[in-house]
C-alpha atoms as a PDB file:
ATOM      1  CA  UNK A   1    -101.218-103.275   5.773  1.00  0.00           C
ATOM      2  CA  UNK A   2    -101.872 -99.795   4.643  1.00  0.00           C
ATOM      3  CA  UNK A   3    -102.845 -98.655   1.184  1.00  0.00           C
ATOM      4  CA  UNK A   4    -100.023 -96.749   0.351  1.00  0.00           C
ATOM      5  CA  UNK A   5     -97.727 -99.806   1.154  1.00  0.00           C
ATOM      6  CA  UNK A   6     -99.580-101.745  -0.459  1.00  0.00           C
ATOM      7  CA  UNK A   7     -99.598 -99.989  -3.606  1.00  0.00           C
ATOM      8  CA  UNK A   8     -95.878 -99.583  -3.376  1.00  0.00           C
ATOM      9  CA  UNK A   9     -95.616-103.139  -3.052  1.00  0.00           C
ATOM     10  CA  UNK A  10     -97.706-103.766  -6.099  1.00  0.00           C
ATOM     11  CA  UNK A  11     -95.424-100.952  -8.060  1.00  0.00           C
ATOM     12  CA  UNK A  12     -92.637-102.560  -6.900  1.00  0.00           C
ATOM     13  CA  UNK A  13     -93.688-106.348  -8.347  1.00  0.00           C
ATOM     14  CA  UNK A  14     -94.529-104.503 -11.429  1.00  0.00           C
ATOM     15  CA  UNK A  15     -91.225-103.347 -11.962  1.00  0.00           C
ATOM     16  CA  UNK A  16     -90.115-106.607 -11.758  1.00  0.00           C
ATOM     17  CA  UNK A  17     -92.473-107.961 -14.047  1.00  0.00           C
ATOM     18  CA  UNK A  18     -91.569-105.334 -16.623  1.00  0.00           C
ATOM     19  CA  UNK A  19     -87.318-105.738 -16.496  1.00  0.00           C
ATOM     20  CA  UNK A  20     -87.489-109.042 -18.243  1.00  0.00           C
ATOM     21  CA  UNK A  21     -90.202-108.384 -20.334  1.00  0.00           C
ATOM     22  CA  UNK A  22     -88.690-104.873 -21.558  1.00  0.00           C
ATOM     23  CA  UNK A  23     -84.442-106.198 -21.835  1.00  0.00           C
ATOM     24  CA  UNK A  24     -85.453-109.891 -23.151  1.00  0.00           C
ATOM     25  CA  UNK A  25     -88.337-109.473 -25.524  1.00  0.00           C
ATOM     26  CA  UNK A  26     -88.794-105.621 -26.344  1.00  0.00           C
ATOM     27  CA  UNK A  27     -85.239-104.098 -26.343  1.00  0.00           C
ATOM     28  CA  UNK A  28     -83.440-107.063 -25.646  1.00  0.00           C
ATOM     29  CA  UNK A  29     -79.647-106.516 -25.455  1.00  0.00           C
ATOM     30  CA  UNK A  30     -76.791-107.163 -27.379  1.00  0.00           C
ATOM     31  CA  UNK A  31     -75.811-110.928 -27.855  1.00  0.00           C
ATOM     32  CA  UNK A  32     -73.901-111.659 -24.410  1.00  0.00           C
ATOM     33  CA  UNK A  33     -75.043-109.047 -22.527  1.00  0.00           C
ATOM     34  CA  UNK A  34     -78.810-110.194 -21.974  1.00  0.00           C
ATOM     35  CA  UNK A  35     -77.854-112.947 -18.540  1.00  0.00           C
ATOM     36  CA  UNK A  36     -75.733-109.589 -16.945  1.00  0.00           C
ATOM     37  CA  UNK A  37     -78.634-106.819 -18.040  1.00  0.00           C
ATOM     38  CA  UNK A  38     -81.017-109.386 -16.639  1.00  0.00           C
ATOM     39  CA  UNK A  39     -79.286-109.610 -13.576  1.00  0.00           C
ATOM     40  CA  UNK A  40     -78.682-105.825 -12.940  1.00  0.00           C
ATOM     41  CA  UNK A  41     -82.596-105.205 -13.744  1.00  0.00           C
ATOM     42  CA  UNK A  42     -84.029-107.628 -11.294  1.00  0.00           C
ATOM     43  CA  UNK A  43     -81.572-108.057  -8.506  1.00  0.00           C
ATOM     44  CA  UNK A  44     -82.110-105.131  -6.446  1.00  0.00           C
ATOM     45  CA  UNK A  45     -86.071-105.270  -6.739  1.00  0.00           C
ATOM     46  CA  UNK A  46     -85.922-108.908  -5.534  1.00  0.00           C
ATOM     47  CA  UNK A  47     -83.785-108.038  -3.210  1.00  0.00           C
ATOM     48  CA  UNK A  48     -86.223-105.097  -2.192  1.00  0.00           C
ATOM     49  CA  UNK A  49     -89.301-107.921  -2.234  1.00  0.00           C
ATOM     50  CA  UNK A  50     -87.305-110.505  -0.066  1.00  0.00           C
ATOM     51  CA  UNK A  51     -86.669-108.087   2.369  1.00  0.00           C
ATOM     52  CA  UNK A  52     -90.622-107.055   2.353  1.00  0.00           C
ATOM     53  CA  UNK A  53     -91.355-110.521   2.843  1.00  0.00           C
ATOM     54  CA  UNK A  54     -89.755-110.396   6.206  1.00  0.00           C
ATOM     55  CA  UNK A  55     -91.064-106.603   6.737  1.00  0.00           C
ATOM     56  CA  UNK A  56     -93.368-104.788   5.218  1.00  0.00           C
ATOM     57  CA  UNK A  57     -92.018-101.432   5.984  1.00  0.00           C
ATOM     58  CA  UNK A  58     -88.645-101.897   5.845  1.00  0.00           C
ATOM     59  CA  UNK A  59     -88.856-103.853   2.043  1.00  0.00           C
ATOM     60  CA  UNK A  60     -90.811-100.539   0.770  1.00  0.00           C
ATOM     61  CA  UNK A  61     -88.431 -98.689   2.229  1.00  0.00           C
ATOM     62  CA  UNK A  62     -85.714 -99.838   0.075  1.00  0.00           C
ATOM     63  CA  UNK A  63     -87.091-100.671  -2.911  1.00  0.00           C
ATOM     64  CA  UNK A  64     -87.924 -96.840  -2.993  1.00  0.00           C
ATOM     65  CA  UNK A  65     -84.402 -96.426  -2.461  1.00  0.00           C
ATOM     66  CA  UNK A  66     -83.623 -98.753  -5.290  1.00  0.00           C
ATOM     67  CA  UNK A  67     -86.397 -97.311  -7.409  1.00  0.00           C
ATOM     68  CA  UNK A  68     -84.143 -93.606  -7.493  1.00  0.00           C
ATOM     69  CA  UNK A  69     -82.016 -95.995 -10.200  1.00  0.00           C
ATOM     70  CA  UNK A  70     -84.802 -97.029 -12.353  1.00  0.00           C
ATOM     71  CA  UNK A  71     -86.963 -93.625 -12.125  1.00  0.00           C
ATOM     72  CA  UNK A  72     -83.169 -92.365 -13.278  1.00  0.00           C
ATOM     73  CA  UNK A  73     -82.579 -95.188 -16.066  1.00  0.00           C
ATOM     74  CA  UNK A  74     -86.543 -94.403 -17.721  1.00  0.00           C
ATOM     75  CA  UNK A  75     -85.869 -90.889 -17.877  1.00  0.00           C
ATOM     76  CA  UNK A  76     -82.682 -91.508 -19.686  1.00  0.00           C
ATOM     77  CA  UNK A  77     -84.458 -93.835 -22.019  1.00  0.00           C
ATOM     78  CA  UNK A  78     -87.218 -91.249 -22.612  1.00  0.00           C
ATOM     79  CA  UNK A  79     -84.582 -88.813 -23.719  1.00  0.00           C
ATOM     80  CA  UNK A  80     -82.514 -90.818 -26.262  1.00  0.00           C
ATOM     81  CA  UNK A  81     -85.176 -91.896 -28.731  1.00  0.00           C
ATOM     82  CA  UNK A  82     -84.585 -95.361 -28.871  1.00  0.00           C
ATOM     83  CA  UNK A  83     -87.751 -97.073 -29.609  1.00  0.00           C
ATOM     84  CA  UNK A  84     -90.031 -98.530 -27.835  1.00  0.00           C
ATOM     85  CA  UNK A  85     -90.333 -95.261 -25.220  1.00  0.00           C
ATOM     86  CA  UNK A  86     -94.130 -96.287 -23.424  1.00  0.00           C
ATOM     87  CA  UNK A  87     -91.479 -99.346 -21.189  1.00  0.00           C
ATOM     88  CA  UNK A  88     -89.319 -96.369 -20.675  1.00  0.00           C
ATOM     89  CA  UNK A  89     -92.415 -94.621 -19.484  1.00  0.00           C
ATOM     90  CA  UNK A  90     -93.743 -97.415 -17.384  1.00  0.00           C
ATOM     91  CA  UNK A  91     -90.777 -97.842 -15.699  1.00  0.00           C
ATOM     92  CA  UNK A  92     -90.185 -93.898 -14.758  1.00  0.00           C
ATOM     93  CA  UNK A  93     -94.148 -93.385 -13.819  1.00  0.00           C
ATOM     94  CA  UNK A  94     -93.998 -97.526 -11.413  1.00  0.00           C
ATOM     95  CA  UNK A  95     -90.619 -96.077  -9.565  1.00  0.00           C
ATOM     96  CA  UNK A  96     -92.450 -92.747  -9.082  1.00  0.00           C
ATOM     97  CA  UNK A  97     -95.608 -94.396  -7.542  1.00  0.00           C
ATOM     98  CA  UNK A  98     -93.527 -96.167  -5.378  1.00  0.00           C
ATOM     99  CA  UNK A  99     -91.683 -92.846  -3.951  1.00  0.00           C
ATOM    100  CA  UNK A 100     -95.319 -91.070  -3.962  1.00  0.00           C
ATOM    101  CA  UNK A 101     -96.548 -94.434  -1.670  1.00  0.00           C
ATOM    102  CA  UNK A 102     -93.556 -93.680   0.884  1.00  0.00           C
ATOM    103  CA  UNK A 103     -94.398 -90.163   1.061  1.00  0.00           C
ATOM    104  CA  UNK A 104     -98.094 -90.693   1.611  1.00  0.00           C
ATOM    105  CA  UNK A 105     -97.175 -93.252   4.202  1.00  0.00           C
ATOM    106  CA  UNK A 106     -95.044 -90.965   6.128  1.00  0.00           C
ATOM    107  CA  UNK A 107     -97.779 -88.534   6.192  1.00  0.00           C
ATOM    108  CA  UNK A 108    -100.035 -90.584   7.423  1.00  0.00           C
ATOM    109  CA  UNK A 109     -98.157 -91.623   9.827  1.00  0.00           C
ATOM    110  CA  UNK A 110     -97.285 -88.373  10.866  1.00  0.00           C
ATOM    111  CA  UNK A 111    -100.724 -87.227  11.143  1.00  0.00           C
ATOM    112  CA  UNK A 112    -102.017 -90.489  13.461  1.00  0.00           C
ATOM    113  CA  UNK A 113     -98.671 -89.871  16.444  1.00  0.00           C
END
């Protein structure tokens, strides 16, 4: 396994440790709303991880996909002021790392053909 999938990998699992931890204990939602935010947090980046489980490449591959959506949702967070910002940050600078890992991945294999 190379180092920049596995550091996308590790970004990715990070993301998902931070969803729950972000919309249940530090923002948490609205009464009612917490089981569907839940559910639209962590869905696509387990989907992204089961997928990785069967290949490596391919997972990575769409969890960077998927991470477009959260590097989107942090930046909107960042810009309305709701407190706390530094999950809002977290989650913008993990779905960047994992773009940044494809990128480097592609180069490299670009460079070895």
């Amino acid at each position: 396994m190379s180092p920049a999938l596995r550091i996308a990998l590790a970004a990715l699992a990070a993301l998902l440790a931070l969803q729950p931890l972000w919309h249940a204990w530090l923002a948490p939602a609205r009464p009612g709303l917490l089981a569907p935010t839940l559910v639209l947090a962590i869905a696509p980046l387990l989907l992204s991880l089961w997928i990785a489980a069967r290949s490596l490449r391919r997972g990575v591959l769409v969890g960077g996909m998927v991470c477009l959506f959260y590097f989107s949702h942090g930046v909107a967070e960042l810009w309305s002021g709701t407190a706390p910002r530094w999950p809002a940050l977290a989650e913008t600078a993990l779905a960047l790392l994992v773009v940044f890992a494809l990128g480097w991945e592609v180069r490299a294999n670009k460079r070895a053909a």
